[in-house]
N, C-alpha and C. Protein backbone atom coordinates (compact mmCIF):
# COMPACT_ATOMS: atom_id res chain seq x y z
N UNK A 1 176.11 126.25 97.46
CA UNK A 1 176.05 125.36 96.32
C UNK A 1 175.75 123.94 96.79
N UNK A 2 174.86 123.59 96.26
CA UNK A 2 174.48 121.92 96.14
C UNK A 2 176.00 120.95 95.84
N UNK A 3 176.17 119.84 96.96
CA UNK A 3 177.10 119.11 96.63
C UNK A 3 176.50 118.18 95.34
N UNK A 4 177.27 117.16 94.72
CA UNK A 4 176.98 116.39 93.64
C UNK A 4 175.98 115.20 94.37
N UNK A 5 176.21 114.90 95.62
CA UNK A 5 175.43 113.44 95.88
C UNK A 5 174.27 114.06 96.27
N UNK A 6 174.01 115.27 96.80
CA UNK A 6 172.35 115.98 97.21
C UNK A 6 171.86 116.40 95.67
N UNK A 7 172.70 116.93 94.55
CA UNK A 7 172.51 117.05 93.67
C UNK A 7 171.10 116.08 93.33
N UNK A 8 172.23 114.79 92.91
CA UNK A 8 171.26 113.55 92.70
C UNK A 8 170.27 113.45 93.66
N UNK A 9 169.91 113.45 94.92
CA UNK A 9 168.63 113.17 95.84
C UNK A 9 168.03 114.17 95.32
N UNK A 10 168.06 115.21 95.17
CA UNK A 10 167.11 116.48 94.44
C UNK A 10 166.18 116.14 93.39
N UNK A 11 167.30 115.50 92.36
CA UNK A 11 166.92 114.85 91.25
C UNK A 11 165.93 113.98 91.58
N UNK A 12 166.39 113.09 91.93
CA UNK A 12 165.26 111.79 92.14
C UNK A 12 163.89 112.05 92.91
N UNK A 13 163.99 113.17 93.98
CA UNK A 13 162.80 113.73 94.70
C UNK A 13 162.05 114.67 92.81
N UNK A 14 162.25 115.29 92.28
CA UNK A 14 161.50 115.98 91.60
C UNK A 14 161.05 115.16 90.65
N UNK A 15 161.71 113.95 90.32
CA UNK A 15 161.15 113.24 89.58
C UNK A 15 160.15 112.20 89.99
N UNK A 16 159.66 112.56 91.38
CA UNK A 16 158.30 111.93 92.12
C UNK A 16 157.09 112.32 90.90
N UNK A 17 156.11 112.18 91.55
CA UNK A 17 155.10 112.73 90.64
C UNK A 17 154.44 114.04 91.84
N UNK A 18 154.11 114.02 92.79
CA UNK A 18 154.10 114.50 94.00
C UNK A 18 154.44 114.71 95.21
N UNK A 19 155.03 116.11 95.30
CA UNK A 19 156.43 115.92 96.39
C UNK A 19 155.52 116.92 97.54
N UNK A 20 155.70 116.74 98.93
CA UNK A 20 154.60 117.24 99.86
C UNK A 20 156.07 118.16 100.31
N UNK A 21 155.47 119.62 100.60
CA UNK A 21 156.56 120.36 101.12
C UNK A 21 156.05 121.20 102.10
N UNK A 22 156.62 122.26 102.72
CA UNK A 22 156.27 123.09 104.26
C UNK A 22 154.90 123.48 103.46
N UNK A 23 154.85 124.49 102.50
CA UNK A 23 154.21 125.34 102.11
C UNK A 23 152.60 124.22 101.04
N UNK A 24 153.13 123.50 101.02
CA UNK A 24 151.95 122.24 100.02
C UNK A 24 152.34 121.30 99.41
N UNK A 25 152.09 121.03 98.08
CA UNK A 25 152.04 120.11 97.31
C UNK A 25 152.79 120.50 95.98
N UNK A 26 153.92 119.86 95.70
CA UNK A 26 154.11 120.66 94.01
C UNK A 26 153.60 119.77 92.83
N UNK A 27 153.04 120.05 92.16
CA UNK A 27 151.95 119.74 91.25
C UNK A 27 152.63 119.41 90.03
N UNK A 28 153.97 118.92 89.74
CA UNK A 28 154.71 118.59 88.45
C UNK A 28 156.43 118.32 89.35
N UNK A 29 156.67 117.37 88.35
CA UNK A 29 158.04 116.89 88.38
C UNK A 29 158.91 117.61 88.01
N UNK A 30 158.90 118.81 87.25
CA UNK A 30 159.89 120.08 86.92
C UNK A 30 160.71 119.60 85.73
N UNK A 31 159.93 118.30 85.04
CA UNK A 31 160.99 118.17 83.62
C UNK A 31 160.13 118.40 82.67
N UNK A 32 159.36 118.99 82.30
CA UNK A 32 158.29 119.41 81.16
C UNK A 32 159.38 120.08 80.52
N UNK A 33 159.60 120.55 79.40
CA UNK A 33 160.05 120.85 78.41
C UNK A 33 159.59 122.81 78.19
N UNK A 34 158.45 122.33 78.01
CA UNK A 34 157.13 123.40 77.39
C UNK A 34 156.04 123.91 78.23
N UNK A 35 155.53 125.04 78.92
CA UNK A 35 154.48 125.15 79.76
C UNK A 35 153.26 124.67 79.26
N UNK A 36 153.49 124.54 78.23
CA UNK A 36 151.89 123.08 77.38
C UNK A 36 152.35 121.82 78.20
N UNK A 37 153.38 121.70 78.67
CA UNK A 37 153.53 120.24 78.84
C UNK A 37 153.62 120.15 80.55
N UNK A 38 154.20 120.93 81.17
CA UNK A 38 154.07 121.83 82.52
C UNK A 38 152.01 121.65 82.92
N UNK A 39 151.67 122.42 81.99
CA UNK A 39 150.17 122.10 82.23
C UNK A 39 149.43 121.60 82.20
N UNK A 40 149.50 120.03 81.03
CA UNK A 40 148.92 118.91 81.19
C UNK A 40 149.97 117.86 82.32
N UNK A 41 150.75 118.20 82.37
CA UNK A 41 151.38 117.25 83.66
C UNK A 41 150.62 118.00 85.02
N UNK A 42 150.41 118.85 85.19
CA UNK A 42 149.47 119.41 86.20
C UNK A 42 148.51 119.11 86.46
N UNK A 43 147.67 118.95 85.31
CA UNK A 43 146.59 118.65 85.39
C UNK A 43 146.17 117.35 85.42
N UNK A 44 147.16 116.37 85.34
CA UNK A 44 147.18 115.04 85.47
C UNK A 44 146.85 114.88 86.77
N UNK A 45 148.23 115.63 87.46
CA UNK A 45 148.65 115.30 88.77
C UNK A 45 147.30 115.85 89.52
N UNK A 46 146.64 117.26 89.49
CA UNK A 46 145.20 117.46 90.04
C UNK A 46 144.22 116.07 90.25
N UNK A 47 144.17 115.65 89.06
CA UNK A 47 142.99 114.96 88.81
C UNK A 47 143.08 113.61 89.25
N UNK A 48 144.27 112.94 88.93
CA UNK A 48 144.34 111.76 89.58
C UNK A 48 144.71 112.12 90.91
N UNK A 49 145.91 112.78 91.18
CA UNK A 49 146.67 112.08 92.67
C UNK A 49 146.06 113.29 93.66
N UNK A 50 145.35 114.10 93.16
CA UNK A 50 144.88 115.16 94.35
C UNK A 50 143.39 114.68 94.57
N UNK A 51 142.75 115.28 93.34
CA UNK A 51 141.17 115.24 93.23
C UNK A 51 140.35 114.15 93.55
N UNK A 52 141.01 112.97 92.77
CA UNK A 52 140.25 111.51 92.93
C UNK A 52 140.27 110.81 94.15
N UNK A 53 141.22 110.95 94.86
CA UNK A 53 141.54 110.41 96.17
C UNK A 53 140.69 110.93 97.35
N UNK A 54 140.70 112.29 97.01
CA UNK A 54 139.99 112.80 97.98
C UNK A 54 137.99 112.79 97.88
N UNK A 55 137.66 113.02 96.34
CA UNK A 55 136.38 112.20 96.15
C UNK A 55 136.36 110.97 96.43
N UNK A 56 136.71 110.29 96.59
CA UNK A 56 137.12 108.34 97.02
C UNK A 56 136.63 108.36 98.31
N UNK A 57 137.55 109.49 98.93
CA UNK A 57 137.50 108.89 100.43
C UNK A 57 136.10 109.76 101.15
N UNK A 58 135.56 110.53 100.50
CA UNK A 58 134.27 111.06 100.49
C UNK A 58 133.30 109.93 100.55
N UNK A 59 133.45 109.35 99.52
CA UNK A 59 131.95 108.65 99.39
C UNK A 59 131.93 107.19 99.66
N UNK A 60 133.49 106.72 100.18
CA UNK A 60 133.70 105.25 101.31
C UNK A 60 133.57 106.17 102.53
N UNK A 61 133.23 106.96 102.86
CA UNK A 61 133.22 107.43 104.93
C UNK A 61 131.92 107.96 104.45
N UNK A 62 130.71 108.34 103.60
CA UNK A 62 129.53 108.58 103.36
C UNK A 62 128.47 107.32 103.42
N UNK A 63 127.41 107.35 104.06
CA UNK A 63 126.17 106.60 103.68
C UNK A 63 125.95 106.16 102.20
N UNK A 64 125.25 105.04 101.67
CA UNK A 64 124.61 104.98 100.89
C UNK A 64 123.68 106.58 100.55
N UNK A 65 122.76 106.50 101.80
CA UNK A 65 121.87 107.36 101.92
C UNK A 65 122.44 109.10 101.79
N UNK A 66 123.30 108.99 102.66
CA UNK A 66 123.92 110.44 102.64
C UNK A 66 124.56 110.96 101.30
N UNK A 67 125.17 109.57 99.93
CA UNK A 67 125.60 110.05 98.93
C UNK A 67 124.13 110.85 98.06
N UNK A 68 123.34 110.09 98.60
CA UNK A 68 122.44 110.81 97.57
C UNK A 68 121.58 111.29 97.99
N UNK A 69 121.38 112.00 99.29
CA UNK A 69 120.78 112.79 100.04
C UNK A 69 121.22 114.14 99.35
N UNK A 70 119.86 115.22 99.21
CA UNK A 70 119.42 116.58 98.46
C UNK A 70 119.19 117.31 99.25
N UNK A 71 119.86 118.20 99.81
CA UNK A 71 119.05 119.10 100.63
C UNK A 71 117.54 119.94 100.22
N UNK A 72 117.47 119.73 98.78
CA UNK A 72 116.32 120.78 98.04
C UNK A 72 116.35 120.04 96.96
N UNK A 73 115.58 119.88 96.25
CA UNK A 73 115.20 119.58 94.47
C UNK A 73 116.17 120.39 93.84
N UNK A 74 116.56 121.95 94.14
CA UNK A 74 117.10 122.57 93.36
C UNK A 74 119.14 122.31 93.35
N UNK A 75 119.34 121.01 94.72
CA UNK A 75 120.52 120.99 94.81
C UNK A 75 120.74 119.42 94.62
N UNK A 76 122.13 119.11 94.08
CA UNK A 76 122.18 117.85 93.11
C UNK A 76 123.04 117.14 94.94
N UNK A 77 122.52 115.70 94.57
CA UNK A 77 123.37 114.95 95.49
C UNK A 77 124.48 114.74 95.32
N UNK A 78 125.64 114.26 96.03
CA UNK A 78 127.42 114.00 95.74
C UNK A 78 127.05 112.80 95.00
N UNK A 79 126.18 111.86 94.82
CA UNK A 79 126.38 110.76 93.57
C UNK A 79 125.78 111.00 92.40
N UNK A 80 125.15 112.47 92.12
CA UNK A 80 124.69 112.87 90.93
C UNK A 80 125.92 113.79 90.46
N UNK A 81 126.80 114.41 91.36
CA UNK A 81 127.51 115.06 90.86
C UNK A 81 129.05 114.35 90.56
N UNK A 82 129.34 113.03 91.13
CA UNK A 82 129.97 111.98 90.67
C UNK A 82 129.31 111.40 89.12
N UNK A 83 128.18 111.38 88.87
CA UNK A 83 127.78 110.88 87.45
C UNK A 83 128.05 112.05 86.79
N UNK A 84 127.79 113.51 86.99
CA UNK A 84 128.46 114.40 86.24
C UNK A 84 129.61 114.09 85.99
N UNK A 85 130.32 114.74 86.81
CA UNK A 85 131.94 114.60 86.70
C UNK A 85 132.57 113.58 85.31
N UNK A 86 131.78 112.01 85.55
CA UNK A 86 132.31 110.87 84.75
C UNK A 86 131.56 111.51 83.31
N UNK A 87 130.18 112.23 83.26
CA UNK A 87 129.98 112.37 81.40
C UNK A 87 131.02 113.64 81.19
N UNK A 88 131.51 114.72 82.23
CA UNK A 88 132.05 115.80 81.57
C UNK A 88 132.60 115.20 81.41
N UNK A 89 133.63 114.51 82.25
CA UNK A 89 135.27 114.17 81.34
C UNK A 89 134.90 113.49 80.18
N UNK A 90 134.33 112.67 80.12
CA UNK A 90 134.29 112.09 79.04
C UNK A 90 134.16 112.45 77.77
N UNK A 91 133.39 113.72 78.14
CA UNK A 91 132.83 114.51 76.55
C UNK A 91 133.95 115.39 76.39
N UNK A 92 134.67 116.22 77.15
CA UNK A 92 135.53 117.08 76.97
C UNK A 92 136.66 116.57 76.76
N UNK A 93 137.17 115.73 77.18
CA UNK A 93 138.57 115.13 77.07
C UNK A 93 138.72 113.29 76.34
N UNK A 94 137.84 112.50 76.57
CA UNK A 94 137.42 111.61 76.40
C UNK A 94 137.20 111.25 74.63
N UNK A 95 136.18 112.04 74.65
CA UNK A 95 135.79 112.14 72.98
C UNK A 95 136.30 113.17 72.03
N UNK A 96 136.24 114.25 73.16
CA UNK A 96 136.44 115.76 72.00
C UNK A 96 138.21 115.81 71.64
N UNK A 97 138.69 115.35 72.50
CA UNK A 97 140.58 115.39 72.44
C UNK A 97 140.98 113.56 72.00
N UNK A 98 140.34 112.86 72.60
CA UNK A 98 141.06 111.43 72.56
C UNK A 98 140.06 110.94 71.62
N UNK A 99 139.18 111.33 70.91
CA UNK A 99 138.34 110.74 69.72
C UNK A 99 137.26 109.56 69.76
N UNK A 100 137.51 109.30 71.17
CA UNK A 100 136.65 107.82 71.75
C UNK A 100 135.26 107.83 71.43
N UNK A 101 134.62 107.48 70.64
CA UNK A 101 132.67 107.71 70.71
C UNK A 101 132.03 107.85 71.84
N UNK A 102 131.81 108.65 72.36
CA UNK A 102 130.59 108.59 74.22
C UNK A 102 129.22 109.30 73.75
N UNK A 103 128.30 108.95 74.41
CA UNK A 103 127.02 109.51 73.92
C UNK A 103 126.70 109.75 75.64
N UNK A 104 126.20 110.97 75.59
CA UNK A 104 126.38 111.26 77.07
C UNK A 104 124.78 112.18 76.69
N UNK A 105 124.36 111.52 78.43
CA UNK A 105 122.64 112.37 78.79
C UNK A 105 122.74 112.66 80.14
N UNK A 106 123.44 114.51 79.99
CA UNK A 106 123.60 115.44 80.89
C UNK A 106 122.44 115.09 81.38
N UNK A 107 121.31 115.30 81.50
CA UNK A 107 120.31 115.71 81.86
C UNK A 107 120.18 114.45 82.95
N UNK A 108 120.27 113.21 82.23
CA UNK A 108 120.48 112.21 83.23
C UNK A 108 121.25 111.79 84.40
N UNK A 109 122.54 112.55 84.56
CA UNK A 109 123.28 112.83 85.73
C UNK A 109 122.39 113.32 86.73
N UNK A 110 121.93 114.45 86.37
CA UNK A 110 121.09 115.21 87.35
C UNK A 110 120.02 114.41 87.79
N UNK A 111 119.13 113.75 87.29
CA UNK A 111 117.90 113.17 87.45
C UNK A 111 117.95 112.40 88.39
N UNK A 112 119.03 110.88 87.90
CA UNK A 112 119.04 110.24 88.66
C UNK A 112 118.84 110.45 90.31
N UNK A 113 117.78 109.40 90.40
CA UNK A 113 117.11 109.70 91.72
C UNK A 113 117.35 108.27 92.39
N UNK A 114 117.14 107.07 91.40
CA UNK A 114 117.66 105.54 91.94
C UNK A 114 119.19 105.83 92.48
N UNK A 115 119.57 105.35 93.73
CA UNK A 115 120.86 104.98 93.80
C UNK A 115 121.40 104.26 93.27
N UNK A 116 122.70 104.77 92.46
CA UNK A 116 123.69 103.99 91.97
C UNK A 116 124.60 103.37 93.11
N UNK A 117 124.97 102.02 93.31
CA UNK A 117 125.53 101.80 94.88
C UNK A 117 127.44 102.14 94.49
N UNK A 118 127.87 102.58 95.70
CA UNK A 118 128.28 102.96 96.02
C UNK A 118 130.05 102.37 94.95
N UNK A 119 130.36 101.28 95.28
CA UNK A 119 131.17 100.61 94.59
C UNK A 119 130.88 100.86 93.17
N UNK A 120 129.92 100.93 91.96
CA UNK A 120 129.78 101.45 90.79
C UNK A 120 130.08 102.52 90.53
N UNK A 121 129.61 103.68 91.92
CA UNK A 121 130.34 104.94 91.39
C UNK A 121 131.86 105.11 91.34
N UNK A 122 132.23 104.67 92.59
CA UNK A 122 133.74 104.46 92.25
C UNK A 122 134.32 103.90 91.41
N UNK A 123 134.22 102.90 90.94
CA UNK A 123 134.64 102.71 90.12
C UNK A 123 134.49 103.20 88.26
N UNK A 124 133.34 104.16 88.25
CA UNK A 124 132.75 104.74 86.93
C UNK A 124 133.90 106.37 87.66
N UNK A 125 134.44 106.45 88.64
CA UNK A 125 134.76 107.59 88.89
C UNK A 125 136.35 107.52 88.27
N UNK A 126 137.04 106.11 88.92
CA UNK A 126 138.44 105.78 88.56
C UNK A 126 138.55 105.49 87.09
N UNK A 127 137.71 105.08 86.59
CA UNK A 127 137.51 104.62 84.91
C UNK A 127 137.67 106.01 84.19
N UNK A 128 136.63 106.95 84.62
CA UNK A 128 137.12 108.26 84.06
C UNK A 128 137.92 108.77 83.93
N UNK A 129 138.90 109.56 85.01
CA UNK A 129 139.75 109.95 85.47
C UNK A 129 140.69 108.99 85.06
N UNK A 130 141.22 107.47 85.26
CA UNK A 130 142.26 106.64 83.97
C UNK A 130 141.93 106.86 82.61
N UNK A 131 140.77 107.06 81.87
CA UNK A 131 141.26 107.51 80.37
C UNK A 131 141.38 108.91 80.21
N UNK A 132 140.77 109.16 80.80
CA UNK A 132 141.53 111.37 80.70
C UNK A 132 142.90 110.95 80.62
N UNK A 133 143.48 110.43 82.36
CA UNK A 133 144.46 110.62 82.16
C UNK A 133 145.67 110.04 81.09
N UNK A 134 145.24 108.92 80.47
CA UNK A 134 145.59 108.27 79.43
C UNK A 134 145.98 109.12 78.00
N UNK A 135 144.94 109.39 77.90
CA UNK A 135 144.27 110.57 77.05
C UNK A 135 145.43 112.09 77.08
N UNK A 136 145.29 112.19 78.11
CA UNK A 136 146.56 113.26 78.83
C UNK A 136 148.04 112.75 78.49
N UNK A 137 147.92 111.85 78.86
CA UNK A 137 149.65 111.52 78.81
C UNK A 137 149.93 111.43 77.06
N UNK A 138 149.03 111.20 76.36
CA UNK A 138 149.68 110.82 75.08
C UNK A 138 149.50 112.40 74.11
N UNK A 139 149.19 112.99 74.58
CA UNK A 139 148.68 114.28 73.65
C UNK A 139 149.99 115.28 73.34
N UNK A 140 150.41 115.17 71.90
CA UNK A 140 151.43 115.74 71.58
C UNK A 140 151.59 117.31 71.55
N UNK A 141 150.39 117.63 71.17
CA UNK A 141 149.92 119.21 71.13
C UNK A 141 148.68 119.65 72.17
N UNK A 142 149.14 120.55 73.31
CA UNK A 142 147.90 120.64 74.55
C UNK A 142 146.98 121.27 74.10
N UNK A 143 145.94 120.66 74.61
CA UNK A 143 144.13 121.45 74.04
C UNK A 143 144.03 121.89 75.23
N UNK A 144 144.14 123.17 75.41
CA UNK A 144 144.52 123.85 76.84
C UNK A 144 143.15 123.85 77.48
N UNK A 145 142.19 124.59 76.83
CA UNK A 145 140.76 125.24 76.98
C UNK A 145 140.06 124.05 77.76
N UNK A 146 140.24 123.11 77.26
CA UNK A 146 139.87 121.88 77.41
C UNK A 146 140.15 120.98 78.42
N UNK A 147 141.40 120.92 78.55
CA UNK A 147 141.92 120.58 79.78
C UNK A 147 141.68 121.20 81.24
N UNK A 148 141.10 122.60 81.21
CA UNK A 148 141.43 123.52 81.86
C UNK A 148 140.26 123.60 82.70
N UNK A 149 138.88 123.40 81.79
CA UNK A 149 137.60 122.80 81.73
C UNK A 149 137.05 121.87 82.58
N UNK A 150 138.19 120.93 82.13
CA UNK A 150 137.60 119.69 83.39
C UNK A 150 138.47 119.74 84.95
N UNK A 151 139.58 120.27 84.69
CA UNK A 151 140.08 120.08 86.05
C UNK A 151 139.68 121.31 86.91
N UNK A 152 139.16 122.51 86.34
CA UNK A 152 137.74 123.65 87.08
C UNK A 152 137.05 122.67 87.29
N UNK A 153 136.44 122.18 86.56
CA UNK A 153 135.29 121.55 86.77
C UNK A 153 135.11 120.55 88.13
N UNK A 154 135.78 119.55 87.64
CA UNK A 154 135.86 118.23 88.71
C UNK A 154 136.24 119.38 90.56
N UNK A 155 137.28 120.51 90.77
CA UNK A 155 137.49 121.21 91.94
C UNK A 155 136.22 121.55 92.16
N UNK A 156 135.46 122.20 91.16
CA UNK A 156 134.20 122.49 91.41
C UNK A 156 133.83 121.90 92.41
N UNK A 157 132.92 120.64 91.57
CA UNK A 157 132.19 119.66 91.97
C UNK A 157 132.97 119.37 93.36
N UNK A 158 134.26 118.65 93.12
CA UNK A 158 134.75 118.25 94.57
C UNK A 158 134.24 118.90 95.75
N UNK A 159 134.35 120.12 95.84
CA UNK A 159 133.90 121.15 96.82
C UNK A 159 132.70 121.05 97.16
N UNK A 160 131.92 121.11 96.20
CA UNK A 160 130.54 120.67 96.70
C UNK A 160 130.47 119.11 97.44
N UNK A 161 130.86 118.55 97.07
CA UNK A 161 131.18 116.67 97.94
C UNK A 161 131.27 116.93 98.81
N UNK A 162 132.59 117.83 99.28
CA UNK A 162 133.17 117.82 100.05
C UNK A 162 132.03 118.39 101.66
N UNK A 163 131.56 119.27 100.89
CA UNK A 163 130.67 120.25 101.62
C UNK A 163 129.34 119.26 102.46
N UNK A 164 128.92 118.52 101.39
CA UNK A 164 127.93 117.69 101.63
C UNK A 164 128.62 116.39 102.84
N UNK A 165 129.48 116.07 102.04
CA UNK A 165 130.20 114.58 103.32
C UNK A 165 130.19 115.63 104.50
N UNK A 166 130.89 116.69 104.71
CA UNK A 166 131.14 117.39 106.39
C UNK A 166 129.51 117.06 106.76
N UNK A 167 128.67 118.28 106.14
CA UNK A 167 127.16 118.60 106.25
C UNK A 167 126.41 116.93 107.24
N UNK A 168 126.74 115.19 106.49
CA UNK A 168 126.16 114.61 106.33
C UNK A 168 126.62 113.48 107.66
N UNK A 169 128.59 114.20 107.81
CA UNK A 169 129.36 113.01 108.59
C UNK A 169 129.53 113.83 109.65
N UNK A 170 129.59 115.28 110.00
CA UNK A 170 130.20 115.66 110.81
C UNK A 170 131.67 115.65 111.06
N UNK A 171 132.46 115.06 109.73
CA UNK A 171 133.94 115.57 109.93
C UNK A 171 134.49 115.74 108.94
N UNK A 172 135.34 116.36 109.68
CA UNK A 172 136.78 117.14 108.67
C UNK A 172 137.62 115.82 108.15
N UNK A 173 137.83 115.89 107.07
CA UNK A 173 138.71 115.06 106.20
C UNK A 173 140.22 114.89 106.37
N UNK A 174 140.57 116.31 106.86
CA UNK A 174 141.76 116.41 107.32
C UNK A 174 142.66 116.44 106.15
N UNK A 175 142.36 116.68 104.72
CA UNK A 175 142.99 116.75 103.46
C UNK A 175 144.48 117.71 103.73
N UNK A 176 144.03 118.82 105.02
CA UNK A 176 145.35 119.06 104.71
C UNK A 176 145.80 119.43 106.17
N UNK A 177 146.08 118.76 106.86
CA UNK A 177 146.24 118.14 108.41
C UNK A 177 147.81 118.35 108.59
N UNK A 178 148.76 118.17 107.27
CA UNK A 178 150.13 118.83 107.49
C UNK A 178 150.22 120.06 106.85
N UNK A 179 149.76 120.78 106.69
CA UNK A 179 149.97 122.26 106.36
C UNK A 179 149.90 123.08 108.20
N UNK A 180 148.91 122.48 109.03
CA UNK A 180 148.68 122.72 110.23
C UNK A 180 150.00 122.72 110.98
N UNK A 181 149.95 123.67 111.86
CA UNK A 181 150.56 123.60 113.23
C UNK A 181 150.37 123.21 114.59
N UNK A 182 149.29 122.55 114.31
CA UNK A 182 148.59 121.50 115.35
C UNK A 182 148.68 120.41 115.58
């Protein structure tokens, strides 16, 4: 049995937003109420404190050149798939759940062939990802489908970044460097 004063340290550890443990990361504070509420606190925690950080630090240790380096016409660069990322959320969670007006030209994510520099994307990346999550925190009733949508989505994409920064830098990110026994 838990004494009363570890009690409380328990407490106050789960009420982190992200607590790092042997086995990973736990992805919610454990006071949700409702697994609707369990799952947009999840998906918060994905998108800001997992996902974004680790696209961040992608494309500050990337080239100008290397963000928007294609291996083929038929494959999108990590700063075309950063302009994705910012119209999905926006249309899926942005407008369709939080009611905001966005007029979004998919087609134009992809295209873009001018570099957007580097500091604009980041910051069109953190702008996103703060009104989702905004958007997220206030939603009384979860639009699951929806939610569910973008944070597939954005892992998606991440992966592909991710793939491209190794491909472009030659290193490992080291995202998960304490899970190791090395």
């Amino acid at each position: 049995m838990i004494s009363t004063k570890k009690n409380f340290a328990v407490q106050a550890v789960l009420r982190t937003r992200t607590i790092a443990t042997e086995d990973g990361v736990l992805t919610t504070t454990g006071t949700a109420r409702t697994e609707g509420q369990e799952f947009i606190e999840a998906s918060r925690v994905f998108l800001k404190d997992d996902f974004l950080p680790k696209l961040i630090y992608c494309l500050e240790h990337m080239s100008d050149e290397d963000i928007w380096w294609r291996p083929n016409e038929q494959s999108n660069s990590a700063g075309n798939l950063v302009l994705h990322l910012c119209g999905n959320m926006k249309q899926w969670i942005v407008e369709s759940i939080g009611g905001v007006r966005f007029t979004r030209d998919r087609d134009a994510e992809f295209a873009t062939r001018d570099p957007v520099p580097r500091i604009e994307l980041v910051a069109n990346i953190q702008s996103s990802v703060g009104e989702v999550d905004e958007i997220l925190a206030a939603l009384p009733e979860p639009a699951l489908q929806a939610i569910y949508h973008v944070v597939e989505h954005f892992s998606y994409h991440l992966g592909q970044i991710l793939y491209v920064y190794k491909l472009r830098t030659g290193a490992d990110p080291a995202f998960y460097r304490h899970l190791s026994n090395r």
